[in-house]
Each structure stands twice: as C-alpha cells, then as structure tokens.
C-alpha atoms as a PDB file:
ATOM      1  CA  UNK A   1       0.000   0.000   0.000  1.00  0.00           C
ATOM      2  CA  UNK A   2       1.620   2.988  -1.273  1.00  0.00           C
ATOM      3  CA  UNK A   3       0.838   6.722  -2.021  1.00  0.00           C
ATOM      4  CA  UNK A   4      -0.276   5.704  -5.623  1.00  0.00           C
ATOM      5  CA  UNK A   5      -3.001   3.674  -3.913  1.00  0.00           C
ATOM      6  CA  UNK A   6      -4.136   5.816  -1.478  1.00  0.00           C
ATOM      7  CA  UNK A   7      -4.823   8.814  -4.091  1.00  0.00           C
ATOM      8  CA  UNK A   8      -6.246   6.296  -6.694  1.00  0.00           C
ATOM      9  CA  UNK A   9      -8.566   4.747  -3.752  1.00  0.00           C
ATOM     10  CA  UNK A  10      -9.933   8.323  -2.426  1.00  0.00           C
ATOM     11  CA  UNK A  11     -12.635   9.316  -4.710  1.00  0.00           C
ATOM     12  CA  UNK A  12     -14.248   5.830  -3.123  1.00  0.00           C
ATOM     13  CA  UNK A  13     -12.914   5.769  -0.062  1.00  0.00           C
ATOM     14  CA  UNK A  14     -15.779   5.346   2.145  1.00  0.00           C
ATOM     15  CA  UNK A  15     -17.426   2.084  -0.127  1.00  0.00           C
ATOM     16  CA  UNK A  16     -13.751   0.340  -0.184  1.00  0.00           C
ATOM     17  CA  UNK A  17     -12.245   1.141   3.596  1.00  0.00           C
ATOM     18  CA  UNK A  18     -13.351  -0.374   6.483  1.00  0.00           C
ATOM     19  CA  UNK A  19     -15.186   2.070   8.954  1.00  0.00           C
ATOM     20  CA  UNK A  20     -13.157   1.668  11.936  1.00  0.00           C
ATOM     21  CA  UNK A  21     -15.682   4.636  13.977  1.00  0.00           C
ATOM     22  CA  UNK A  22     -19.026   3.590  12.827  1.00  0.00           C
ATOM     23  CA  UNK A  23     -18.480  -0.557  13.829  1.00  0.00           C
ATOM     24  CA  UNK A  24     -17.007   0.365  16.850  1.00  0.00           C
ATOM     25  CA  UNK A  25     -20.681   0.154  18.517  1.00  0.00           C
ATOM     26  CA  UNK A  26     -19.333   0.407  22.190  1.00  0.00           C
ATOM     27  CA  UNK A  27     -17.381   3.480  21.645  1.00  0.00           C
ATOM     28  CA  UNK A  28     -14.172   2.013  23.249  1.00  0.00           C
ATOM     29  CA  UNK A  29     -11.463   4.070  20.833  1.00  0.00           C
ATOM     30  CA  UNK A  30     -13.504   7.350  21.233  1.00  0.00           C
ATOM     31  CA  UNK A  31     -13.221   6.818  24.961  1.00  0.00           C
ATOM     32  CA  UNK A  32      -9.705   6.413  25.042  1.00  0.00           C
ATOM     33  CA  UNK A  33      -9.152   9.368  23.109  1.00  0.00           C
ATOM     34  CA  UNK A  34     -11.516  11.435  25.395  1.00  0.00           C
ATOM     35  CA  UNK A  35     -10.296  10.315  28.750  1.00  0.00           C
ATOM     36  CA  UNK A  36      -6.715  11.758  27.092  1.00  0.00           C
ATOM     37  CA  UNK A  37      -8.317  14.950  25.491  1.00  0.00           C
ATOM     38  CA  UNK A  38      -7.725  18.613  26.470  1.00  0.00           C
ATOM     39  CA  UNK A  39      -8.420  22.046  24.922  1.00  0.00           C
ATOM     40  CA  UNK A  40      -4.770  22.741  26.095  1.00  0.00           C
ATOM     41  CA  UNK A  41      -3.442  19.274  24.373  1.00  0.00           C
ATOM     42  CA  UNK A  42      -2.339  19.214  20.501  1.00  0.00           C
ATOM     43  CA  UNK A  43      -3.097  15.318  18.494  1.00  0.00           C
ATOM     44  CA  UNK A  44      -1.869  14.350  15.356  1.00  0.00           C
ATOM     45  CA  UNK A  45      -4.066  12.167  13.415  1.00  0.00           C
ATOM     46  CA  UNK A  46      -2.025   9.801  12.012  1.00  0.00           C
ATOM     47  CA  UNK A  47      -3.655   8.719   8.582  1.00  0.00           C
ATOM     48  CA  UNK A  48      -6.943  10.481   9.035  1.00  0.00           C
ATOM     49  CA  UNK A  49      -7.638   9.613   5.635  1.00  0.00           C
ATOM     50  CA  UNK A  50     -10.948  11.530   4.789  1.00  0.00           C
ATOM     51  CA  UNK A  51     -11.132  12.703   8.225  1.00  0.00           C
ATOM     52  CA  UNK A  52     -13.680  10.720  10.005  1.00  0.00           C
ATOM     53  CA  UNK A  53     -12.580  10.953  13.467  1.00  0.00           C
ATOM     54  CA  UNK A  54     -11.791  14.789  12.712  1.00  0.00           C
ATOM     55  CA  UNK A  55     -15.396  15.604  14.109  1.00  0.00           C
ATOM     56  CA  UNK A  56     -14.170  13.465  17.497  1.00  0.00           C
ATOM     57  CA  UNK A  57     -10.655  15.068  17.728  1.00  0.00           C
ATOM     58  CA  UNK A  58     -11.615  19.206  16.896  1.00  0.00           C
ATOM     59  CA  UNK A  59     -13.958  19.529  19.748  1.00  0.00           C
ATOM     60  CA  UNK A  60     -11.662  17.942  22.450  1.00  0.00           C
ATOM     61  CA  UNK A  61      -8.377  19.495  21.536  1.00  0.00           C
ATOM     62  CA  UNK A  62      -6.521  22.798  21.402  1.00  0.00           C
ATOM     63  CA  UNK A  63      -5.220  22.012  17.706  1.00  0.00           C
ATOM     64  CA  UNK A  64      -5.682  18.603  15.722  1.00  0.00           C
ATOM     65  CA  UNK A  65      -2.554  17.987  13.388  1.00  0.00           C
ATOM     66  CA  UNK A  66      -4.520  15.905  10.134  1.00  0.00           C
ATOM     67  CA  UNK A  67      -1.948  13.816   8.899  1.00  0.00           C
ATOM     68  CA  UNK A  68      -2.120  11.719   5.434  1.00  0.00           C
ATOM     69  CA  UNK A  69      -0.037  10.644   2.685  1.00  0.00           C
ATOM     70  CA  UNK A  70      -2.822  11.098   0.074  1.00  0.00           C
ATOM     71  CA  UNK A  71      -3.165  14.721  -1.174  1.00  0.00           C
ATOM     72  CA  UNK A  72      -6.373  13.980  -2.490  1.00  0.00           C
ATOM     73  CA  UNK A  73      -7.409  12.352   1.181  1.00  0.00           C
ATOM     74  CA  UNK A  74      -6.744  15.736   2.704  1.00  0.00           C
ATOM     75  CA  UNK A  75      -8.795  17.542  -0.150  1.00  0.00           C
ATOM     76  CA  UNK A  76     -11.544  15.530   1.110  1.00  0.00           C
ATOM     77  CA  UNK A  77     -11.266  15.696   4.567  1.00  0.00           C
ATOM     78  CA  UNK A  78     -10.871  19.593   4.451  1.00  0.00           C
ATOM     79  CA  UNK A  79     -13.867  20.190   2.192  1.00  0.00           C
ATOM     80  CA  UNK A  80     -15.719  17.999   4.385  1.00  0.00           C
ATOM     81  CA  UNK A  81     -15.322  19.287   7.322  1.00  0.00           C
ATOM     82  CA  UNK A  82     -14.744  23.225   7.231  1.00  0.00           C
ATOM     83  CA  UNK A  83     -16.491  24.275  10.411  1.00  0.00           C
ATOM     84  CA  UNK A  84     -13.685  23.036  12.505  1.00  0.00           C
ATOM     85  CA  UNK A  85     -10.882  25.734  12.288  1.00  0.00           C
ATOM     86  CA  UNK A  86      -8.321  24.410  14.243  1.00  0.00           C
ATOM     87  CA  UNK A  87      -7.164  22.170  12.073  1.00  0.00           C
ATOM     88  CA  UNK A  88      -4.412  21.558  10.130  1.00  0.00           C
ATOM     89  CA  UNK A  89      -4.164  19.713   7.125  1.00  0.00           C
ATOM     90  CA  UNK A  90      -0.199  18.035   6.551  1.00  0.00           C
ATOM     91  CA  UNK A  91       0.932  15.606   3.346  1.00  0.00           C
ATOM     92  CA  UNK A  92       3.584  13.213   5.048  1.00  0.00           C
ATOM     93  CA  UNK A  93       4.367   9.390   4.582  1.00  0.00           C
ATOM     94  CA  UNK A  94       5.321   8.205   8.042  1.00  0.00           C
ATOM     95  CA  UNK A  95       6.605   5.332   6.697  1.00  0.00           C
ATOM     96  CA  UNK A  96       9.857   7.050   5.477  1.00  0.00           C
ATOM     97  CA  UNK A  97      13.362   7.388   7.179  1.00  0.00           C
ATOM     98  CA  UNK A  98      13.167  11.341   7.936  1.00  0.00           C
ATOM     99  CA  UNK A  99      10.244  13.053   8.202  1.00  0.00           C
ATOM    100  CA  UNK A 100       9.810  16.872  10.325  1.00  0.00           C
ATOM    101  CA  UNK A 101       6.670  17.295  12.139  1.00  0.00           C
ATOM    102  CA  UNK A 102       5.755  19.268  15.669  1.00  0.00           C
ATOM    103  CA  UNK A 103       5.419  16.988  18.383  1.00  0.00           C
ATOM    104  CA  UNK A 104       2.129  16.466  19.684  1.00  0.00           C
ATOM    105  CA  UNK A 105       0.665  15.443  23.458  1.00  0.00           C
ATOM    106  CA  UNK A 106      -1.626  12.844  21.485  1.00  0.00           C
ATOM    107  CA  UNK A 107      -1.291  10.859  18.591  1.00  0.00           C
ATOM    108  CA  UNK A 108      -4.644   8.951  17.144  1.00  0.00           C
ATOM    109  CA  UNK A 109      -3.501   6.155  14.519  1.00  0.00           C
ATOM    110  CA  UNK A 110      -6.365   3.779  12.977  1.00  0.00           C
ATOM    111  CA  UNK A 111      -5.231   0.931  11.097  1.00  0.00           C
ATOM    112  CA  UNK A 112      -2.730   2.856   9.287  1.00  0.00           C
ATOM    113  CA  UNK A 113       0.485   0.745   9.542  1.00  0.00           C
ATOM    114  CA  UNK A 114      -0.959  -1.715   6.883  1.00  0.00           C
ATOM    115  CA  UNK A 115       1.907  -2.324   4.256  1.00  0.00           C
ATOM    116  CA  UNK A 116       3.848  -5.623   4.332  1.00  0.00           C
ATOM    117  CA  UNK A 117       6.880  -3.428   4.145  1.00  0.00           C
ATOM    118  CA  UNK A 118       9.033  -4.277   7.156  1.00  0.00           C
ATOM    119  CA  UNK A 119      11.900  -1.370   6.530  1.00  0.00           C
ATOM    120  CA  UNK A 120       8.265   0.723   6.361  1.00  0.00           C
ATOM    121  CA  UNK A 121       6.929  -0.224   8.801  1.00  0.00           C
ATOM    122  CA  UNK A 122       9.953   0.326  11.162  1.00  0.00           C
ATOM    123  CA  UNK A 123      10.145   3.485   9.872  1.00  0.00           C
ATOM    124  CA  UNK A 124       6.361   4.294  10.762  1.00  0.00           C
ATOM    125  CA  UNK A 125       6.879   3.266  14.484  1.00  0.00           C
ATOM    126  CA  UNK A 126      10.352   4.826  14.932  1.00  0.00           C
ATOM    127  CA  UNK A 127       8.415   8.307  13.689  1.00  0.00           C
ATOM    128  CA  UNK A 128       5.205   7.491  15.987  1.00  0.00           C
ATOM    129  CA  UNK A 129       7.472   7.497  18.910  1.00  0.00           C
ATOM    130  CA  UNK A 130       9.144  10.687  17.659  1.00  0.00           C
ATOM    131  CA  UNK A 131       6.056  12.847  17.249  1.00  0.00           C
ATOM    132  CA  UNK A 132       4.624  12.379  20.726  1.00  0.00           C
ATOM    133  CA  UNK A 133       6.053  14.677  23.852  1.00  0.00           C
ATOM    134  CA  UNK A 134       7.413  12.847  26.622  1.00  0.00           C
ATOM    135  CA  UNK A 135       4.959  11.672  28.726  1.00  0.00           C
ATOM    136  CA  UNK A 136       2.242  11.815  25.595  1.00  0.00           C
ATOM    137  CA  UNK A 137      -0.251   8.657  24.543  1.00  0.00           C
ATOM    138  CA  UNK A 138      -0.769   7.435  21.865  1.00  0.00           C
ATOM    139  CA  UNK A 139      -3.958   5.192  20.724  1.00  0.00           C
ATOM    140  CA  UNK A 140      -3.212   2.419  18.249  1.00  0.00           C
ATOM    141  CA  UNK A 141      -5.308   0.660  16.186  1.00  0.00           C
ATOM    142  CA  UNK A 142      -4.249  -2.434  14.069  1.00  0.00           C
ATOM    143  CA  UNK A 143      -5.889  -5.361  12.548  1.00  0.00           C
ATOM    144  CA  UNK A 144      -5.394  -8.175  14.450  1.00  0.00           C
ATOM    145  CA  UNK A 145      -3.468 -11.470  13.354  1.00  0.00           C
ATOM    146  CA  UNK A 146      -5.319 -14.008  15.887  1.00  0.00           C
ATOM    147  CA  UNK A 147      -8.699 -12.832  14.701  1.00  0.00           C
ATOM    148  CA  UNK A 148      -7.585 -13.078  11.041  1.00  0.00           C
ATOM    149  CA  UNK A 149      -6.673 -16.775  11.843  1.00  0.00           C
ATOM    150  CA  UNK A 150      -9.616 -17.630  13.865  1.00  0.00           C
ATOM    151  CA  UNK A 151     -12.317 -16.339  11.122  1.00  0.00           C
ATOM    152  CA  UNK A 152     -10.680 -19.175   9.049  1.00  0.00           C
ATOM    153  CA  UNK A 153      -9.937 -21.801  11.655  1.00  0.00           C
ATOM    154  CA  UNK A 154     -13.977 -21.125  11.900  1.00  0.00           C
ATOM    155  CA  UNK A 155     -14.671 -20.585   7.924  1.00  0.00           C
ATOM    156  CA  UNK A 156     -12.644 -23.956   7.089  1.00  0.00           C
ATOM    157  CA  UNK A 157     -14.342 -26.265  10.564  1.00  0.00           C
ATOM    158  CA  UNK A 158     -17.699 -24.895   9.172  1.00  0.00           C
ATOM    159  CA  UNK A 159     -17.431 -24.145   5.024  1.00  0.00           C
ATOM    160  CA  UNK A 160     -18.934 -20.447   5.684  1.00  0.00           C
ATOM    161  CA  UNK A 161     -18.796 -18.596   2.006  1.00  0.00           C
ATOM    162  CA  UNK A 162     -16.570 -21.757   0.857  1.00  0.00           C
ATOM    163  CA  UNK A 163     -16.929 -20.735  -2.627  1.00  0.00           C
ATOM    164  CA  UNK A 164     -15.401 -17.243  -1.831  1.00  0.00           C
ATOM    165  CA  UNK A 165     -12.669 -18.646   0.603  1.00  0.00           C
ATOM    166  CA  UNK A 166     -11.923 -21.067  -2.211  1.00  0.00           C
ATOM    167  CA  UNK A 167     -10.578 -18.754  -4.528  1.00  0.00           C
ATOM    168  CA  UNK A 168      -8.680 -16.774  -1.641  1.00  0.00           C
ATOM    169  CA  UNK A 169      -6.545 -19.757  -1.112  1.00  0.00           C
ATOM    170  CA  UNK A 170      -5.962 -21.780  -4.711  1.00  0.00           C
ATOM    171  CA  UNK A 171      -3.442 -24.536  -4.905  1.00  0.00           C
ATOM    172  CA  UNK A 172      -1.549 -21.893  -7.635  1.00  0.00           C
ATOM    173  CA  UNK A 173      -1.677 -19.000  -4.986  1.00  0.00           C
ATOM    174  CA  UNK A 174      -2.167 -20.619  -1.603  1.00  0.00           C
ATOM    175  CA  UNK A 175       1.651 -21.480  -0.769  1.00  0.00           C
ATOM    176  CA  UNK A 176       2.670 -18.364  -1.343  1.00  0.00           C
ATOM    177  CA  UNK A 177      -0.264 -16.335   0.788  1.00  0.00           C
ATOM    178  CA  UNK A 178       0.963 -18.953   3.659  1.00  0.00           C
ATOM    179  CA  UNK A 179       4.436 -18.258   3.335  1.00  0.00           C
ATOM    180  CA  UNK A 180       2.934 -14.232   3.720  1.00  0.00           C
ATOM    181  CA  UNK A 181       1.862 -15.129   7.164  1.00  0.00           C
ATOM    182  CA  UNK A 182       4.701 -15.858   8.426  1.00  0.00           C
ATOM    183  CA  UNK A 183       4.708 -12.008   8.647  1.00  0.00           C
ATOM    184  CA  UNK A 184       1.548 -11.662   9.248  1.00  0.00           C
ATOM    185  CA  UNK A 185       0.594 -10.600   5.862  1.00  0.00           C
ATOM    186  CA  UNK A 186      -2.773 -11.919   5.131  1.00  0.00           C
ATOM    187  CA  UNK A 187      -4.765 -10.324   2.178  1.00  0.00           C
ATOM    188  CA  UNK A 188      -8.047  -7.473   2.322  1.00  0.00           C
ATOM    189  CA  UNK A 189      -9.323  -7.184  -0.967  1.00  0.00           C
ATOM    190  CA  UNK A 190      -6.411  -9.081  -2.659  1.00  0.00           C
ATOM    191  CA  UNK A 191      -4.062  -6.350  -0.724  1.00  0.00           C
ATOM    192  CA  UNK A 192      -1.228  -7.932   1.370  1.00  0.00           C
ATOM    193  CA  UNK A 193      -1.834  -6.161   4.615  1.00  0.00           C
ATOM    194  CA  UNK A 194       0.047  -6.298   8.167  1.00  0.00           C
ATOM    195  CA  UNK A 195      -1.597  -8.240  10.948  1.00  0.00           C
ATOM    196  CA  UNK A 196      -0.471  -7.882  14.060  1.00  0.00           C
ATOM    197  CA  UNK A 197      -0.025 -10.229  17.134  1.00  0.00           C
ATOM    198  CA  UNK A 198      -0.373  -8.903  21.032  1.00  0.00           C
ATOM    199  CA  UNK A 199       2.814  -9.601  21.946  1.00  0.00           C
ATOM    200  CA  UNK A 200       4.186  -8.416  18.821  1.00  0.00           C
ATOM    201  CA  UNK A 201       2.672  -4.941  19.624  1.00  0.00           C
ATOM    202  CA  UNK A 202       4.174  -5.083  22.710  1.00  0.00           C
ATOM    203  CA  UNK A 203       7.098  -6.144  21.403  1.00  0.00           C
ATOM    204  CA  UNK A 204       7.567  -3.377  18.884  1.00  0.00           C
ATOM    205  CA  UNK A 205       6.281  -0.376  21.116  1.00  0.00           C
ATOM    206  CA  UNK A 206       8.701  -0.911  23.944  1.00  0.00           C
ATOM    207  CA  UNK A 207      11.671  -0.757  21.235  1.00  0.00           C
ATOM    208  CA  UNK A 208      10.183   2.787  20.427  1.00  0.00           C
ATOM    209  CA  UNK A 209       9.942   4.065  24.263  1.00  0.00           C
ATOM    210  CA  UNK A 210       6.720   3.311  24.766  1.00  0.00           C
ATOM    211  CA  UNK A 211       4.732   1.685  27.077  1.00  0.00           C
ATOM    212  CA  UNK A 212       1.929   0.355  26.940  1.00  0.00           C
ATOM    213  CA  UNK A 213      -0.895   1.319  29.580  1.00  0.00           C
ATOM    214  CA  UNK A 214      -4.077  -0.705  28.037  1.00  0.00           C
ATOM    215  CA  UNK A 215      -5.074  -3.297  25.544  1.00  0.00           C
ATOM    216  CA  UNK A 216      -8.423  -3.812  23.954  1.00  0.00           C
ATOM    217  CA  UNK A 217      -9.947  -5.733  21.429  1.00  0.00           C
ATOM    218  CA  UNK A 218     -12.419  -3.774  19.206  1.00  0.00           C
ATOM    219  CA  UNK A 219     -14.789  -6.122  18.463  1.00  0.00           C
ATOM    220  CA  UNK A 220     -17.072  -5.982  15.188  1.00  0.00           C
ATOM    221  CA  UNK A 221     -19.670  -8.157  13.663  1.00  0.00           C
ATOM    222  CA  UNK A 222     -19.232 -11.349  11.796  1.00  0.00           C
ATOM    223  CA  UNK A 223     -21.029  -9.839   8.761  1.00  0.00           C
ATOM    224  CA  UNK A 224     -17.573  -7.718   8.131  1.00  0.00           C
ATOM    225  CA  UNK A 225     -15.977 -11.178   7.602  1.00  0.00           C
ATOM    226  CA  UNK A 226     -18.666 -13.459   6.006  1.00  0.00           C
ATOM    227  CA  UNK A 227     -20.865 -12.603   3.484  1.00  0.00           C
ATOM    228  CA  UNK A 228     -23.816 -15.268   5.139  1.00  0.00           C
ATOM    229  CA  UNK A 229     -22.758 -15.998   9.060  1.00  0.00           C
ATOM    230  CA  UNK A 230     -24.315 -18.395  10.609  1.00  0.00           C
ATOM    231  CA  UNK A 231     -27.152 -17.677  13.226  1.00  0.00           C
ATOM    232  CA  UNK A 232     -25.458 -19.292  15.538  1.00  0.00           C
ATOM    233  CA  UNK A 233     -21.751 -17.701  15.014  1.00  0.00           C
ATOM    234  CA  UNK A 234     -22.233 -15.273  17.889  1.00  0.00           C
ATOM    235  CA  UNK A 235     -19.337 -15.334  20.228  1.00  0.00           C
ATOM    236  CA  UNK A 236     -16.173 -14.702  19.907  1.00  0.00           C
ATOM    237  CA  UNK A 237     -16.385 -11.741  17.518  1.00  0.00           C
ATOM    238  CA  UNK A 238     -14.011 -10.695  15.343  1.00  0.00           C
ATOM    239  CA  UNK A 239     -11.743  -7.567  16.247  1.00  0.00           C
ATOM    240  CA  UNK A 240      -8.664  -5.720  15.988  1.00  0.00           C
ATOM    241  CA  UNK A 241      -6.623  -4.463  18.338  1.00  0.00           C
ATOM    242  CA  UNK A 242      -5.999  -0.908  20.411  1.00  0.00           C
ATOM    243  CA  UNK A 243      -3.600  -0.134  22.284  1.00  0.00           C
ATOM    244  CA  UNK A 244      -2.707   3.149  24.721  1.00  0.00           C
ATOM    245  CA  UNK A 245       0.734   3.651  25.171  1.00  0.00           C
ATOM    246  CA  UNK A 246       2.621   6.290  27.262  1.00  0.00           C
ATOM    247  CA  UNK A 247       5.542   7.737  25.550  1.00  0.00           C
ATOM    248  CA  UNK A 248       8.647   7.298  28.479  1.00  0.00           C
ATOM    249  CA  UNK A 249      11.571   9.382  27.315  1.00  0.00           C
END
C-alpha cells in the first residue's frame, strides 16, 4: 500500500475502507481518546484519511494535526469538514526514514500501519514514537493477526462462504499467501496487509519508548468477515486491536 493507492482509492474511499468509527458500537477508541483529550493538548491524526474521526478530535483538543499521505485524502477531509478551524491539514508518509513534524501530546492512529513493508513499517513506528512529547499517549489501532486466523480456523471447521474462501486460497496462490503469514501478511481485498499479534505490539512499542498502559480488542460483527454468518456464530467476535501507550523518554 503505497501513495499511488491511497490517491487512486480516495474518490471511493468510504465504499472500499473499512469504517473503523461507525463498527465500533461500544465506543471504546472514542473513549480512550476522550479520557486523554484537552483544549490545552495538541493530536496528530495519524492517517486520518478523509477525516472521520476529525469531528471526534476538533472539539476535544486545542489544535488537531490531520496527517495523510494522500493529497487527495486531505482535499476531502478539508472540504468535508470546514467548520472546525483548528485544524491543520499536513501531506507526510510516516513510513519514510526522515520526516519533520511538531510533536504532539496525542497521537490517534487507525489501522494505518498496513503495508507488508518491514523497513516501512519500522520506519512508521520509529516516527510514531518521535512525534509524541514525553509523557504523551498514543492510541493504536491495528488489525489483528489471531482474529484473522480464527475467522478461518472457523470458515474452514464450518465451510462459511466456501466458494469465496476457495478462490482466496488456490493450490496456484495458496503457498505463497501462507508463506505471507509468516509475517503476518494476510490479504483485504487481494491487498497484502500487516496483521499484528499482542505480543508483537508489545514487542515493537517498547523498542520505540513506549509503554503500553491498556489493551483492547475492538470487536465488530461477523457480517464484516462473512458474506452469510451463521445464526449461531455469535461469540467470539471478530476484532482488531488498540492499544494506549505512554511515551517514556
């Protein structure tokens, strides 16, 4: 996933991107960014995309830093929401080696450290940890690896959508997705993506200076991951993960 994707996915961005705010039905990420929020406090919105959580973040902080490596994201995000003035709108890939931005108290990032790019993705955390004050949070949000595994340890025991899973795994295609795993790259929409494991968060925020203070899963219905769920496929949902980590030095 790189910036030729994002600007060639914006026009349609809210039919092909998952809607991390509106499935979140208990509020739990918009209460850890409250309980955090100040109208003295600056947050960077790391990947805000079209700006969906820009109508959460405005009203709760001094200044809300809108950060997005899609021109054509920010376009959108600023013509849809022009009421909120303090606001500003910054082009930046946070997945490369230098990158100058103000520090922040809070940084918000939803499921935006999705490419299967390891040197990127180092980069993206290494610059996280840089943009936040010492003694800032920051609230993570990343698909999750073990839920990715159990919707098909539960699609395979039960043959949910087996046509569709069929043709995400084919004999010509299927060693090499497995192989992907290994990373925790599984596939959304034919898109290798990063999937991350608990301890692997863990792992990969302490190395950065930051520790983490809570763990969630957000947890979403099965419709986002089968087409026809069961009746009975209730519990355990599906989620990813957030995490709220304190920036230590």
């Amino acid at each position: 996933m790189d910036r030729n994707y994002w600007e060639k996915i914006a026009p349609d961005y809210n039919e092909e991107i998952f809607d991390v705010l509106k499935n979140d039905k208990k509020s739990i990420i918009r209460s850890a960014i409250i309980k955090r929020a100040s109208p003295s406090k600056t947050v960077a919105d790391i990947g805000c995309a079209v700006g969906k959580w820009i109508p959460v973040l405005a009203p709760a902080f001094k200044q809300v830093l809108a950060l997005d490596i899609s021109i054509e994201n920010l376009a959108i995000a600023q013509r849809t929401y022009p009421q909120y003035n303090n606001v500003d709108y910054i082009r930046g890939d946070m997945s490369a080696e230098k990158i100058k931005l103000p520090k922040c108290d809070v940084a918000v990032c939803i499921n935006a450290i999705l490419t299967d790019s390891v040197k990127k993705r180092d980069n993206f955390f290494k610059n996280l940890s840089r943009i936040i004050k010492k003694g800032g949070h920051l609230v993570l949000v990343v698909p999750s690896l073990e839920s990715w595994m159990m919707t098909h340890i539960i699609q395979n025991r039960w043959k949910i959508d087996e046509d569709l899973f069929a043709k995400k795994f084919s004999a010509k295609a299927g060693s090499k997705k497995y192989r992907n795993l290994l990373q925790g790259h599984a596939d959304i929409d034919q898109v290798p993506t990063k999937h991350f494991l608990q301890e692997e968060l863990d792992l990969l925020l302490s190395l950065q200076k930051l520790s983490i203070e809570s763990i969630q899963k957000i947890e979403y219905s099965w419709k986002t991951e089968f087409v026809k769920p069961p009746k009975w496929l209730k519990h355990p949902n599906p989620w990813d993960w957030m995490l709220v980590a304190k920036k230590m030095e």
